[in-house]
C-alpha atoms as a PDB file:
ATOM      1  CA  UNK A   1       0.000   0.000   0.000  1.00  0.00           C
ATOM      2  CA  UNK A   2       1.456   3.516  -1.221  1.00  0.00           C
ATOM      3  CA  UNK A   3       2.219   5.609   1.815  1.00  0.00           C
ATOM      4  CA  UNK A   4       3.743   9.069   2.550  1.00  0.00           C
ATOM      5  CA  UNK A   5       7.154   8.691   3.228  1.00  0.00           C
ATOM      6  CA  UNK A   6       9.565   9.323   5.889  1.00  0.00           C
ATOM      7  CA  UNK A   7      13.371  11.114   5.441  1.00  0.00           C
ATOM      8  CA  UNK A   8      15.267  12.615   7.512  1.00  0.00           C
ATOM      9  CA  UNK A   9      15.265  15.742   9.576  1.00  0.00           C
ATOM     10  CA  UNK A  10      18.495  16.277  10.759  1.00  0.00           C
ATOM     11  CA  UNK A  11      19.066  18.792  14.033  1.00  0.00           C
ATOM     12  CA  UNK A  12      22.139  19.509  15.630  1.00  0.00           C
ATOM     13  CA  UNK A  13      22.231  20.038  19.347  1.00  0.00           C
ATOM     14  CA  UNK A  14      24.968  21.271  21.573  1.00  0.00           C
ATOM     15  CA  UNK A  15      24.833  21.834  25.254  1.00  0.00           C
ATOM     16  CA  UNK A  16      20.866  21.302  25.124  1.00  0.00           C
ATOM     17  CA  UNK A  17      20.800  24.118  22.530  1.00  0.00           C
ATOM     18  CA  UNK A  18      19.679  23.663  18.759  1.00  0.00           C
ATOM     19  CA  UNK A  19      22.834  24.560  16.616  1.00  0.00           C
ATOM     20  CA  UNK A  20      21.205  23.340  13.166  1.00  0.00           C
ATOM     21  CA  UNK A  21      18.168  22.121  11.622  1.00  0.00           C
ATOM     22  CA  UNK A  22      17.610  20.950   8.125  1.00  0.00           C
ATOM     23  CA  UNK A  23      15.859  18.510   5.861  1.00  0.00           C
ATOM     24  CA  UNK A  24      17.879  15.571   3.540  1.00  0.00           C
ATOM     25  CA  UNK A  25      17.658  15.908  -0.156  1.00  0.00           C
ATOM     26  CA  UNK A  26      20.712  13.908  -0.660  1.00  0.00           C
ATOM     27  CA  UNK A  27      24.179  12.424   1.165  1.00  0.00           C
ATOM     28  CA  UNK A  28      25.049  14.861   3.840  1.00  0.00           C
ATOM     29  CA  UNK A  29      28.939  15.021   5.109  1.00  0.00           C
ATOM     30  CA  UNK A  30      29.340  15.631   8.915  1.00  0.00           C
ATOM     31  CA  UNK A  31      33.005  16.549  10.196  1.00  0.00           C
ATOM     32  CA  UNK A  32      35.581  19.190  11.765  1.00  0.00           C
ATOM     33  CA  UNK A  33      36.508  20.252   8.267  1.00  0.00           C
ATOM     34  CA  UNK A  34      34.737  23.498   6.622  1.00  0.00           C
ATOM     35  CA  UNK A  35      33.736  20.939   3.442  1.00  0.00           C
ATOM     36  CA  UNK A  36      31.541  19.194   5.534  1.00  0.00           C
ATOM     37  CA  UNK A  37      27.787  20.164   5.062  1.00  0.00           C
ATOM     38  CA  UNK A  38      27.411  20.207   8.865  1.00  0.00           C
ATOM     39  CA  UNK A  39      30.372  21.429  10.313  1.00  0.00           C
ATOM     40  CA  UNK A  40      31.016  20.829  14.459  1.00  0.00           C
ATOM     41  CA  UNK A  41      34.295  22.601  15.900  1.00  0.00           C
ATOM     42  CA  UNK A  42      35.127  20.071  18.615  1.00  0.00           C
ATOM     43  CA  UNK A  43      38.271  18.518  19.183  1.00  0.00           C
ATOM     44  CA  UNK A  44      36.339  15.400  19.737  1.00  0.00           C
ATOM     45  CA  UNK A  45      35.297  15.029  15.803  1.00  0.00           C
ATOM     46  CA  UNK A  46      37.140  13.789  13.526  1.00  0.00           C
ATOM     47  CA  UNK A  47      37.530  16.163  10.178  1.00  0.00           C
ATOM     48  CA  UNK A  48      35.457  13.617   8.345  1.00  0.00           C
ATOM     49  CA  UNK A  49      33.163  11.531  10.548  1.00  0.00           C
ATOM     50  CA  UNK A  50      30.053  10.657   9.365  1.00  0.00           C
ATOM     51  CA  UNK A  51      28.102  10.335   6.028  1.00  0.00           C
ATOM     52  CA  UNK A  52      23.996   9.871   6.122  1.00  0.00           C
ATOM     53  CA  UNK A  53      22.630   8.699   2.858  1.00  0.00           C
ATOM     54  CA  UNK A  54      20.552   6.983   1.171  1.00  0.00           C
ATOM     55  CA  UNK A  55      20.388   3.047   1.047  1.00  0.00           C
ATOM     56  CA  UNK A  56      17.444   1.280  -0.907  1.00  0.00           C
ATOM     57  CA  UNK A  57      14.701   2.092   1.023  1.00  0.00           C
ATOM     58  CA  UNK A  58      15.935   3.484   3.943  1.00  0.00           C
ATOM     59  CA  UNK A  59      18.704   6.145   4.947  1.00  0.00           C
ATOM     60  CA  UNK A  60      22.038   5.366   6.860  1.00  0.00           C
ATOM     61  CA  UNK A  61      24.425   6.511   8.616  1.00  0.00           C
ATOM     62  CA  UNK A  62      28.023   5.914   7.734  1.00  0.00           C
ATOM     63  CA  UNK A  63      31.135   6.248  10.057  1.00  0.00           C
ATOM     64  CA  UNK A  64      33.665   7.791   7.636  1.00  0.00           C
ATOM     65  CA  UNK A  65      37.014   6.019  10.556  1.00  0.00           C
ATOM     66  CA  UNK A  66      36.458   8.779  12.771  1.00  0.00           C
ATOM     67  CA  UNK A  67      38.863   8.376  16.132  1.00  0.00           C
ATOM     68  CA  UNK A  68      36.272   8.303  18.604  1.00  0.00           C
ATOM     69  CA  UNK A  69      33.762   6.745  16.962  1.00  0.00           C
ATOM     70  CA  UNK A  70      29.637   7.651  16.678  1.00  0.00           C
ATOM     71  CA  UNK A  71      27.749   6.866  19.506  1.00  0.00           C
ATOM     72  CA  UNK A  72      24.304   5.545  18.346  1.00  0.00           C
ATOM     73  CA  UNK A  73      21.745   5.935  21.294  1.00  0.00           C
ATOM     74  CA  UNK A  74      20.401   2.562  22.587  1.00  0.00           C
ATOM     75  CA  UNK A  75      22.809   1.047  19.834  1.00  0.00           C
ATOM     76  CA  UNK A  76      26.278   0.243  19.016  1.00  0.00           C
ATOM     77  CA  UNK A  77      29.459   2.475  18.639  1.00  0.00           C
ATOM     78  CA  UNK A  78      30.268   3.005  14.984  1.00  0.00           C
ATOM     79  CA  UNK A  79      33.643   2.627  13.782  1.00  0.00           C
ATOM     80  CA  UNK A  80      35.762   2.548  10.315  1.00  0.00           C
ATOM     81  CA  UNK A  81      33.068   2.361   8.041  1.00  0.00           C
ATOM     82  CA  UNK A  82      30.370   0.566  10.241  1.00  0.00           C
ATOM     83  CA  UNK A  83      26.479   1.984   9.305  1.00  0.00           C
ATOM     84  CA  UNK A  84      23.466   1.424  10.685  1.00  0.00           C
ATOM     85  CA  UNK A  85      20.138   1.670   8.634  1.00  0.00           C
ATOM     86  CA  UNK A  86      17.570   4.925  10.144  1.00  0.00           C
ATOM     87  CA  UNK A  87      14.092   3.388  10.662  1.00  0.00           C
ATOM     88  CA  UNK A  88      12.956   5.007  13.625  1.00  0.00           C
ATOM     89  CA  UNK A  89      13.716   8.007  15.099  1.00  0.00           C
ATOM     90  CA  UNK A  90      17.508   8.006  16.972  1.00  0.00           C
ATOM     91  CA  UNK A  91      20.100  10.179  17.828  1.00  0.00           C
ATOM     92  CA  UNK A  92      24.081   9.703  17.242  1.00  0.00           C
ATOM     93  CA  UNK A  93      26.506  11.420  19.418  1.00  0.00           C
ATOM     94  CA  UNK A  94      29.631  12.919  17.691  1.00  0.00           C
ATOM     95  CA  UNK A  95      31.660  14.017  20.720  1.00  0.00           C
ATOM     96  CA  UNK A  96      29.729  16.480  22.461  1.00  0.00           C
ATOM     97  CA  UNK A  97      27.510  17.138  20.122  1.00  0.00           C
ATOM     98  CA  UNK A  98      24.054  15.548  19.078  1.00  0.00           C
ATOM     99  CA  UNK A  99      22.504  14.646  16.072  1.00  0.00           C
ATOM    100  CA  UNK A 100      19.073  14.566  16.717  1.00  0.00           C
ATOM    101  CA  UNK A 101      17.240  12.397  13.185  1.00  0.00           C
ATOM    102  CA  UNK A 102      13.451  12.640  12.738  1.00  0.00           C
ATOM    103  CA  UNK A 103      12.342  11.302  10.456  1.00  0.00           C
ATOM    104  CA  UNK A 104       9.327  13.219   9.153  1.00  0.00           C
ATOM    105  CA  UNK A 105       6.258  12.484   6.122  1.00  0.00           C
ATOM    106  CA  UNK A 106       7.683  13.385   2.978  1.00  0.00           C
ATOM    107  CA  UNK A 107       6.562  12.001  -0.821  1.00  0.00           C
ATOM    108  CA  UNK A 108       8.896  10.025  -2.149  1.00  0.00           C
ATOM    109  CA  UNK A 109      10.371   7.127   0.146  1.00  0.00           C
ATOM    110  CA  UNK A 110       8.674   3.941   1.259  1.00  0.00           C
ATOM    111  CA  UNK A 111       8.234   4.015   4.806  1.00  0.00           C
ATOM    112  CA  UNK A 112       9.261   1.797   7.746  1.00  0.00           C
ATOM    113  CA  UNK A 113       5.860  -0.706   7.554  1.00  0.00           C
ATOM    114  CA  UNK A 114       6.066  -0.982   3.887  1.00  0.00           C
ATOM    115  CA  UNK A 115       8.939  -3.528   4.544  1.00  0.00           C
ATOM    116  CA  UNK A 116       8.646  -6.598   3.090  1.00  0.00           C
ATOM    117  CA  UNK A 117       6.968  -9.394   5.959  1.00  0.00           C
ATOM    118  CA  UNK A 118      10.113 -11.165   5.251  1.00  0.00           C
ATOM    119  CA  UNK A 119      11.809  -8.435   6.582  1.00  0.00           C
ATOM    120  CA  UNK A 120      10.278  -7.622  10.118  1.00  0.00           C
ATOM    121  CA  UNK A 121      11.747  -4.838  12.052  1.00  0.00           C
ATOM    122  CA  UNK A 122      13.039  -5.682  16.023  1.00  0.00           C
ATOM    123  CA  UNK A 123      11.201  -2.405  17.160  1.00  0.00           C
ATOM    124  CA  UNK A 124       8.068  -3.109  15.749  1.00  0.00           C
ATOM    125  CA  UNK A 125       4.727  -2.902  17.801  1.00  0.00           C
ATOM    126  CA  UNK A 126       3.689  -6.207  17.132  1.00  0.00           C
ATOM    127  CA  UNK A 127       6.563  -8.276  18.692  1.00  0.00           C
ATOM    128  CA  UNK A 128       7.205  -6.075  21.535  1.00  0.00           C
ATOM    129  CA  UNK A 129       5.805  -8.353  24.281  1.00  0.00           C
ATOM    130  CA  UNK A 130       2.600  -7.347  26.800  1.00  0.00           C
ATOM    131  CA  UNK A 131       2.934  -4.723  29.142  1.00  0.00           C
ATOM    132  CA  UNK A 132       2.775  -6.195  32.871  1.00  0.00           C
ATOM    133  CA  UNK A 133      -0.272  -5.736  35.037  1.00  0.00           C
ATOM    134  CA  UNK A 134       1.949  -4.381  38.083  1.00  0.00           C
ATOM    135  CA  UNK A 135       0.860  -0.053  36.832  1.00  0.00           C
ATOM    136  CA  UNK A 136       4.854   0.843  36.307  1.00  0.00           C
ATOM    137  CA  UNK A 137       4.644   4.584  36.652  1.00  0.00           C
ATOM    138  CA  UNK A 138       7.320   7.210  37.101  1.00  0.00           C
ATOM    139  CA  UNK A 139       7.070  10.441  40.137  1.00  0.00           C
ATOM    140  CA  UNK A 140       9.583  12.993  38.665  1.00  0.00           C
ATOM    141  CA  UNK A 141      10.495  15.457  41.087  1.00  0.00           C
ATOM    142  CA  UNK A 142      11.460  19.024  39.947  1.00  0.00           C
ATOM    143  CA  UNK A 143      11.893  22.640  42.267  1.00  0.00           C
ATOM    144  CA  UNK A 144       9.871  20.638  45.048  1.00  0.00           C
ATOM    145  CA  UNK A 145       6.852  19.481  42.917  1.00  0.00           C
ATOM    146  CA  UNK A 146       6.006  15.612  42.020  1.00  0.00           C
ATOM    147  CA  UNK A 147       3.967  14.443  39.074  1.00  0.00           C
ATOM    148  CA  UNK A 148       3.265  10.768  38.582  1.00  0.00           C
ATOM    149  CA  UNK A 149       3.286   9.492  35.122  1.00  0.00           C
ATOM    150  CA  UNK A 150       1.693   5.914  34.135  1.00  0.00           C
ATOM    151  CA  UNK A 151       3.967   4.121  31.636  1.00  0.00           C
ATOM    152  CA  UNK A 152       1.176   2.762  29.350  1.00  0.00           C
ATOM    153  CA  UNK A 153       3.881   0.992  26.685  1.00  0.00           C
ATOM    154  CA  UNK A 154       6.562  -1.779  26.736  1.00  0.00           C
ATOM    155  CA  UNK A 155       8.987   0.987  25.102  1.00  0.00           C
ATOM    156  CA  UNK A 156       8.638   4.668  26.365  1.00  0.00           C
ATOM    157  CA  UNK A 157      11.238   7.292  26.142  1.00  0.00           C
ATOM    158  CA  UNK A 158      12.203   9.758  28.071  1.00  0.00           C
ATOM    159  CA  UNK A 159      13.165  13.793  27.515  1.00  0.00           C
ATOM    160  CA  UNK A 160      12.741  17.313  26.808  1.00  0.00           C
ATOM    161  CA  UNK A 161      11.433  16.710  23.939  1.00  0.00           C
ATOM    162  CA  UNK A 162       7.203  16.484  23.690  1.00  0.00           C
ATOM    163  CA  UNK A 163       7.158  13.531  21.180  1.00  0.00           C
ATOM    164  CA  UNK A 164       9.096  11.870  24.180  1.00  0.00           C
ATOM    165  CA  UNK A 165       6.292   9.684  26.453  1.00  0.00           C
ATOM    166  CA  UNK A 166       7.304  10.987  29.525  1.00  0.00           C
ATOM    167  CA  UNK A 167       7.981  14.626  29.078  1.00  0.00           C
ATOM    168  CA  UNK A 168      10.491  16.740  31.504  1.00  0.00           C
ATOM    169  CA  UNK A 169      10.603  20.112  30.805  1.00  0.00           C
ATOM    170  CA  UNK A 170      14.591  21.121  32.290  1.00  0.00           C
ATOM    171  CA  UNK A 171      17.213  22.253  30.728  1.00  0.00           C
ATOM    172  CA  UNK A 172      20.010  19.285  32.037  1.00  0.00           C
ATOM    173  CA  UNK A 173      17.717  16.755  30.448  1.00  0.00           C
ATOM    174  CA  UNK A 174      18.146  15.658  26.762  1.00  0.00           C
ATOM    175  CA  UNK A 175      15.801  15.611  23.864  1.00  0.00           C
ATOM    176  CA  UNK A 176      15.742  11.851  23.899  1.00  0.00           C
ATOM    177  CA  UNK A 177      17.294  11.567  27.191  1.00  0.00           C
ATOM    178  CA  UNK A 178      16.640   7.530  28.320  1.00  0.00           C
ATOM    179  CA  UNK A 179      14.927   4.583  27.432  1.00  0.00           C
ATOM    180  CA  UNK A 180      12.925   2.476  29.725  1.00  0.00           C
ATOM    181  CA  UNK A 181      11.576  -0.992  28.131  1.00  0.00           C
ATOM    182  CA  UNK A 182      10.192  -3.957  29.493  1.00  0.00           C
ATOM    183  CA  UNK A 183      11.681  -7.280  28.015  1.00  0.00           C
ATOM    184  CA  UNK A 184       8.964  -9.577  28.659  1.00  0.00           C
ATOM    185  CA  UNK A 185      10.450 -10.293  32.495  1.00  0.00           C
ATOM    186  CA  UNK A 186      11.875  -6.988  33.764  1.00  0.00           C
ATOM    187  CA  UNK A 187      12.219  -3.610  33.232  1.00  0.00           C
ATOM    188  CA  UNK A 188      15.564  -2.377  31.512  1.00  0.00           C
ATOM    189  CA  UNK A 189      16.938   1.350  31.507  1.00  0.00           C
ATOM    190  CA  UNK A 190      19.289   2.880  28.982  1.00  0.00           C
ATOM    191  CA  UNK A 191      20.811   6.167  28.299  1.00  0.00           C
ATOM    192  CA  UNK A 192      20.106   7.447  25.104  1.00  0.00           C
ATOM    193  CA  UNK A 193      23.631   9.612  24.484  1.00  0.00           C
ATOM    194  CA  UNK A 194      22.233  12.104  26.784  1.00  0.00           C
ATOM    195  CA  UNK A 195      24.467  15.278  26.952  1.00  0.00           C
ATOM    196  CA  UNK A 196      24.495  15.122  31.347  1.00  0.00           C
ATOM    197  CA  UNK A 197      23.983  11.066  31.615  1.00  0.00           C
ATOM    198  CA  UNK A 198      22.006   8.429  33.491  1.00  0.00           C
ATOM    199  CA  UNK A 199      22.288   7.449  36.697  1.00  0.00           C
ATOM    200  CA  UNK A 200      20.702   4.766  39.206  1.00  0.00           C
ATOM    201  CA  UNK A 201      21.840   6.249  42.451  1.00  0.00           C
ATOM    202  CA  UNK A 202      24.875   6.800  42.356  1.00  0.00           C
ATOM    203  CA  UNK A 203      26.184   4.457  39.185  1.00  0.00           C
ATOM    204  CA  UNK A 204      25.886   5.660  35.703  1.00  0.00           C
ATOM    205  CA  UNK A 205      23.751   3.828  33.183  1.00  0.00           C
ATOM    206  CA  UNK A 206      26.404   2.848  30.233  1.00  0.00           C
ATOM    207  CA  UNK A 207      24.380  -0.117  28.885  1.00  0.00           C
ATOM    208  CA  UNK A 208      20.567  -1.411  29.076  1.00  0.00           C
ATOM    209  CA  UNK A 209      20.322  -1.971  33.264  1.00  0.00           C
ATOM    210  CA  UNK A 210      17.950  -3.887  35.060  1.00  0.00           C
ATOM    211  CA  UNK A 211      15.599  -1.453  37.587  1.00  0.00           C
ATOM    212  CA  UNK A 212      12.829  -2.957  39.964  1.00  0.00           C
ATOM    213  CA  UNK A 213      10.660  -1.150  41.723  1.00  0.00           C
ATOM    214  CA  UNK A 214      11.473   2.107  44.581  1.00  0.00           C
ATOM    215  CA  UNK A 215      14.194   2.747  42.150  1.00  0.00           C
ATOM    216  CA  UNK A 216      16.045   6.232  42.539  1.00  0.00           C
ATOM    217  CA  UNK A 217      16.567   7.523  38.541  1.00  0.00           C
ATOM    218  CA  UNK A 218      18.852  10.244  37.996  1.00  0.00           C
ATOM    219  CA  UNK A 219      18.431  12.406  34.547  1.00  0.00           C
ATOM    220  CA  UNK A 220      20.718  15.605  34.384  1.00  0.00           C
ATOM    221  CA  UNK A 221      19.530  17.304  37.727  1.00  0.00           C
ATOM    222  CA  UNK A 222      15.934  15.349  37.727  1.00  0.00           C
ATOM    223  CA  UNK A 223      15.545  13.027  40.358  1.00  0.00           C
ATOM    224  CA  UNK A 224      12.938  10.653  39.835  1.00  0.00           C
ATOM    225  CA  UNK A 225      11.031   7.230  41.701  1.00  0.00           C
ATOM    226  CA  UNK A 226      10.079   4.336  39.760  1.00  0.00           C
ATOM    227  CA  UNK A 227       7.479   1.935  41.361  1.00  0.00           C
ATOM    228  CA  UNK A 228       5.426  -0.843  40.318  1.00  0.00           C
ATOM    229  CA  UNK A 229       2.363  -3.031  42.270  1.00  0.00           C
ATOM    230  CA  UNK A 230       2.794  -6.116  43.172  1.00  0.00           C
ATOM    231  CA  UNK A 231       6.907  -5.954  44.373  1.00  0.00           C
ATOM    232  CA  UNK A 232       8.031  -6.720  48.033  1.00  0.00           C
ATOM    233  CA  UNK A 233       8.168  -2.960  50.545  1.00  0.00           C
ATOM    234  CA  UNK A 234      10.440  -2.656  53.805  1.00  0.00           C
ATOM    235  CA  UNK A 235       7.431  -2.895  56.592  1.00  0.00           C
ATOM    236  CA  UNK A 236       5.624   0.230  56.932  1.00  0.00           C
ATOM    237  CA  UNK A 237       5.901  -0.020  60.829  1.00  0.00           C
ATOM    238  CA  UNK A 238       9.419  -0.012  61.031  1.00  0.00           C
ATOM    239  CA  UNK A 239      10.153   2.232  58.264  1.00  0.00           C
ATOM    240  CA  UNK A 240       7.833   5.065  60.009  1.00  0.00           C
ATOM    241  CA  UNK A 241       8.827   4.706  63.203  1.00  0.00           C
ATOM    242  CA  UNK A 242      12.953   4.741  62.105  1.00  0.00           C
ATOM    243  CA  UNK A 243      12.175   8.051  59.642  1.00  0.00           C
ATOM    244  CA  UNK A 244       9.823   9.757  62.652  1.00  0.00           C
ATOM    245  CA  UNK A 245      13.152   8.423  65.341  1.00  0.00           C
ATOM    246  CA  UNK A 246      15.633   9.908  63.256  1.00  0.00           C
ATOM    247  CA  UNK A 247      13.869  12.897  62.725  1.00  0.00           C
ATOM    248  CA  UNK A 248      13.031  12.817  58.877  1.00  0.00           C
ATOM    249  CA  UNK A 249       9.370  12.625  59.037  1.00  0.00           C
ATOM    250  CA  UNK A 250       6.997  14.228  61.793  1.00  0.00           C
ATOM    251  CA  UNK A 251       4.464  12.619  64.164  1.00  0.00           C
ATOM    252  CA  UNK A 252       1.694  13.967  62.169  1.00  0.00           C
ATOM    253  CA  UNK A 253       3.659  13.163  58.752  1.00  0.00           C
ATOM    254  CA  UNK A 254       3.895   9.260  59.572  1.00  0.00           C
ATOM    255  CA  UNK A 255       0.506   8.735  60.549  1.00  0.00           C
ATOM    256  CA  UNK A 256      -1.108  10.207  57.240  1.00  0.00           C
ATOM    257  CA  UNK A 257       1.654   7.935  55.295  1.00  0.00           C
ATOM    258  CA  UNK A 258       0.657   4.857  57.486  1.00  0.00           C
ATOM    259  CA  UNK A 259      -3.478   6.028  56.748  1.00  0.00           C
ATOM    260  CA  UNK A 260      -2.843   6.193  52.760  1.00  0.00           C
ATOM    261  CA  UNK A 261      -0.896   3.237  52.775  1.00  0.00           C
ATOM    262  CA  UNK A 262      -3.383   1.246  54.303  1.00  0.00           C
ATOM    263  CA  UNK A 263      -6.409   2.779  52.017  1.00  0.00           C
ATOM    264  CA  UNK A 264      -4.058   1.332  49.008  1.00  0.00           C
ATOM    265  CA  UNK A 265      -3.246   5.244  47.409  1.00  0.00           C
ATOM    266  CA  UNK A 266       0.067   3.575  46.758  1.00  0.00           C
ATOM    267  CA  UNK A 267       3.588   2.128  47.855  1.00  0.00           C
ATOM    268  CA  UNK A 268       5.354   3.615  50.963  1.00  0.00           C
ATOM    269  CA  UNK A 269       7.789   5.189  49.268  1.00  0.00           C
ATOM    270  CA  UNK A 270       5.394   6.635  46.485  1.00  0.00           C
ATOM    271  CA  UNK A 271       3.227   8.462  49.136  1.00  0.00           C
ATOM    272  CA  UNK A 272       6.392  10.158  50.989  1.00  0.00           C
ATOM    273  CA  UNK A 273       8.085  11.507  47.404  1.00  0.00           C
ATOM    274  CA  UNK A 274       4.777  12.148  46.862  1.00  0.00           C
ATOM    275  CA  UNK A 275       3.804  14.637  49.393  1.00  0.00           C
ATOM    276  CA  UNK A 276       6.907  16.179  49.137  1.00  0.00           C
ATOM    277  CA  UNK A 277       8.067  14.688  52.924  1.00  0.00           C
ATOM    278  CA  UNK A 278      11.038  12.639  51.363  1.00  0.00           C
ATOM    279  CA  UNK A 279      13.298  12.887  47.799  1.00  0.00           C
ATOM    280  CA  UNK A 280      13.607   9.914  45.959  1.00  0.00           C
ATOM    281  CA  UNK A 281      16.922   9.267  47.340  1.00  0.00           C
ATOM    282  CA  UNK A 282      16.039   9.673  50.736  1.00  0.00           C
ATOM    283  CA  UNK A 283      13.489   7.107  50.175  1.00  0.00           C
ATOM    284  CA  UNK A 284      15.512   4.480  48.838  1.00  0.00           C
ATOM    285  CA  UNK A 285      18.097   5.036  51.259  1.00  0.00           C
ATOM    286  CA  UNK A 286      15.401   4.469  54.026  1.00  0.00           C
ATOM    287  CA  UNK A 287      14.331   1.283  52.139  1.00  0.00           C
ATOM    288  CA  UNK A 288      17.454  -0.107  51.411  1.00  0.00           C
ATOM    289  CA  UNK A 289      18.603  -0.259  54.883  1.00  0.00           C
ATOM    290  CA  UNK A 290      17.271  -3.549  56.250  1.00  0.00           C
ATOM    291  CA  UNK A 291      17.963  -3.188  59.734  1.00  0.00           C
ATOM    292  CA  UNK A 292      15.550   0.135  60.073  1.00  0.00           C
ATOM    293  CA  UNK A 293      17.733   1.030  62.724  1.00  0.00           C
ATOM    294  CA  UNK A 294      17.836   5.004  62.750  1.00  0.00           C
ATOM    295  CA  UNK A 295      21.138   7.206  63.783  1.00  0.00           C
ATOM    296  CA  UNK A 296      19.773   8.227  67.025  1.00  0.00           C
ATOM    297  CA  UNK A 297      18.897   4.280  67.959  1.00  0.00           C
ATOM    298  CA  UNK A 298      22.008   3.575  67.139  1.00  0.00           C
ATOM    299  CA  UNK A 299      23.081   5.943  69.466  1.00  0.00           C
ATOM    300  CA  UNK A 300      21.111   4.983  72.295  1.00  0.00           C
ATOM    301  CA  UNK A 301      22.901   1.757  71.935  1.00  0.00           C
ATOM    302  CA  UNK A 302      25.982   2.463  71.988  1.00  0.00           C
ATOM    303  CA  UNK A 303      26.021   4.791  74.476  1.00  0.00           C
ATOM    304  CA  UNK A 304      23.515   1.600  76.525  1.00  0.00           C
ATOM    305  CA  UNK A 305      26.882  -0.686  75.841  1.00  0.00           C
ATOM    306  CA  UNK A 306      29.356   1.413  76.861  1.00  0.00           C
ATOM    307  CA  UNK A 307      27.246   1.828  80.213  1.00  0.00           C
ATOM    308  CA  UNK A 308      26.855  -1.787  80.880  1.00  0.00           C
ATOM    309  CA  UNK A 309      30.819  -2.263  80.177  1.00  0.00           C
ATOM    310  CA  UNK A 310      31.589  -0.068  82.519  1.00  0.00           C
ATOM    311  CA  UNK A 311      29.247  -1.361  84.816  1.00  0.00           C
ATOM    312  CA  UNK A 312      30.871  -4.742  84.290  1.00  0.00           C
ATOM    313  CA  UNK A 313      34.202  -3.389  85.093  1.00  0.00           C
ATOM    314  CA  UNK A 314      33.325  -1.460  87.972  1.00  0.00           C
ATOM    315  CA  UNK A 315      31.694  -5.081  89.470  1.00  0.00           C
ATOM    316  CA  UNK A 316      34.642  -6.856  88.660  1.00  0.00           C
ATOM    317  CA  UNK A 317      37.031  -4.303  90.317  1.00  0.00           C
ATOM    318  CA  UNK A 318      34.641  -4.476  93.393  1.00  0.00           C
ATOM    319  CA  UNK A 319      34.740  -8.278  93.810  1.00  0.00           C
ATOM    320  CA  UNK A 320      38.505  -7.996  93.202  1.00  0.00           C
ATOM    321  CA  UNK A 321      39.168  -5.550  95.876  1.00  0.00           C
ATOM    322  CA  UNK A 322      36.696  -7.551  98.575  1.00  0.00           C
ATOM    323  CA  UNK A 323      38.820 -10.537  98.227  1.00  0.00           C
ATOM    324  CA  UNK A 324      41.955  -8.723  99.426  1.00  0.00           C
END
């Protein structure tokens, strides 16, 4: 079935700032060098370093043996003359800069689902596998304010940019900033050659990474909670009482958690990012520590040992002086 088509956009973004924006009407040349039709002055790109063109039905892009390579998000690292074939939307990164492909309806190409059968693409709808019945959902937390988004899709992206399904409007997160997808058995995460990086906690995402659920998500400067029904949660009791102990939550503050908790308006941890009483990291800090044992318990019971050693040593030097 005839169809519009789709070709490339191609927009050129450095330091979260568009550069360059055009449309393909034929090979385009990106390098250091002033022949190049897109031309990026960093030390990082080669003179030559990458070609896109056209390739029977589909564009490519072409690394010309540039020395550091081009980074394809959620894909491989081209090198000497490796290509990859543009069928969806992507984004290569060419040192520190981004080159950010659309593609977009045009008249003359055969798009992506006019592919032969024979021929089925990886990212198509149809073989990505169900979406679990555990509500994944994302609480992105940004100048004090939380908003929950519902991840309705095996595959959702997420950035600055509004085409992206879950949409954060900051400046230190990219376009197409990360990926999260569900495989069928767990959720993955991967970066998407974001400009300021991944992280989970405190570990940067380099490759796809398994998350579960109270998950602390770093993007740029966005902190953010992923949760899902249905996985194991420290004990409410214990958690509470620790946080209230140590002097994180108030009285009042751990009884309204404890309330919505137990009238199912979500997980533990989703109710304190929530309502602003906890970040994301604070939460999974809380809920990684298994022995719920606040800092001023732990004090209590150290300064209760050192007590009963003395104690013991004042006994012992008792008895030992009544037996002289």
């Amino acid at each position: 079935m005839a169809a519009d088509v789709l070709t490339p956009r191609v927009r050129v973004v450095r330091e979260h700032h568009l550069v360059k924006e055009l449309a393909l009407s034929g090979p385009l040349t990106v390098g250091r060098l002033p022949d190049n039709d897109i031309v990026i002055e960093d030390d990082l790109v080669s003179g030559h370093h990458g070609r896109i063109e056209k390739s029977g039905p589909h564009w490519r892009y072409i690394d010309l043996g540039s020395t550091n390579g081009s980074v394809v998000a959620a894909g491989p690292t081209l090198r000497g003359g490796e290509s990859f074939d543009i069928v969806e939307d992507c984004q290569v990164l060419l040192g520190a800069t981004v080159l950010d492909i659309r593609l977009e309806a045009d008249s003359t190409f055969i798009l992506k689902r006019d592919v032969p059968a024979a021929e089925p693409s990886s990212s198509s709808v149809d073989l990505q596998p169900a979406l679990p019945p555990t509500r994944p959902r994302l609480l992105v937390v940004q100048a004090g304010r939380c908003k929950t988004v519902d991840i309705t899709a095996p595959r959702v992206t997420i950035g600055r940019s509004n085409r992206s399904e879950v949409h954060i409007e900051d400046p230190s997160v990219s376009s197409r900033h990360a990926e999260l997808r569900w495989d069928g058995s767990r959720w993955l995460l991967r970066d998407l050659a974001s400009s300021n990086g991944t992280r989970v906690r405190l570990h940067k995402v380099t490759s796809a990474r398994p998350i579960e659920s109270d998950e602390h998500i770093i993007l740029g400067a966005v902190d953010l909670l992923f949760v899902e029904d249905g996985e194991p949660e420290p004990a409410p009791d214990a958690v509470l009482a620790a946080l209230e102990a140590d002097g994180r939550l108030q009285r009042g503050q751990a009884r309204q958690a404890k309330q919505e908790w137990a009238a199912g308006q979500g997980r533990l941890g989703e109710i304190l990012v929530r309502n602003g009483w906890l970040s994301p990291g604070q939460w999974r800090e809380a809920a990684s520590d298994s022995t719920v044992v606040s800092r001023p318990r732990r004090l209590r019971w150290v300064l209760l040992t050192v007590l009963l050693l003395l104690l013991a040593a004042l006994l012992g030097w008792l008895a030992a002086r009544g037996q002289r």
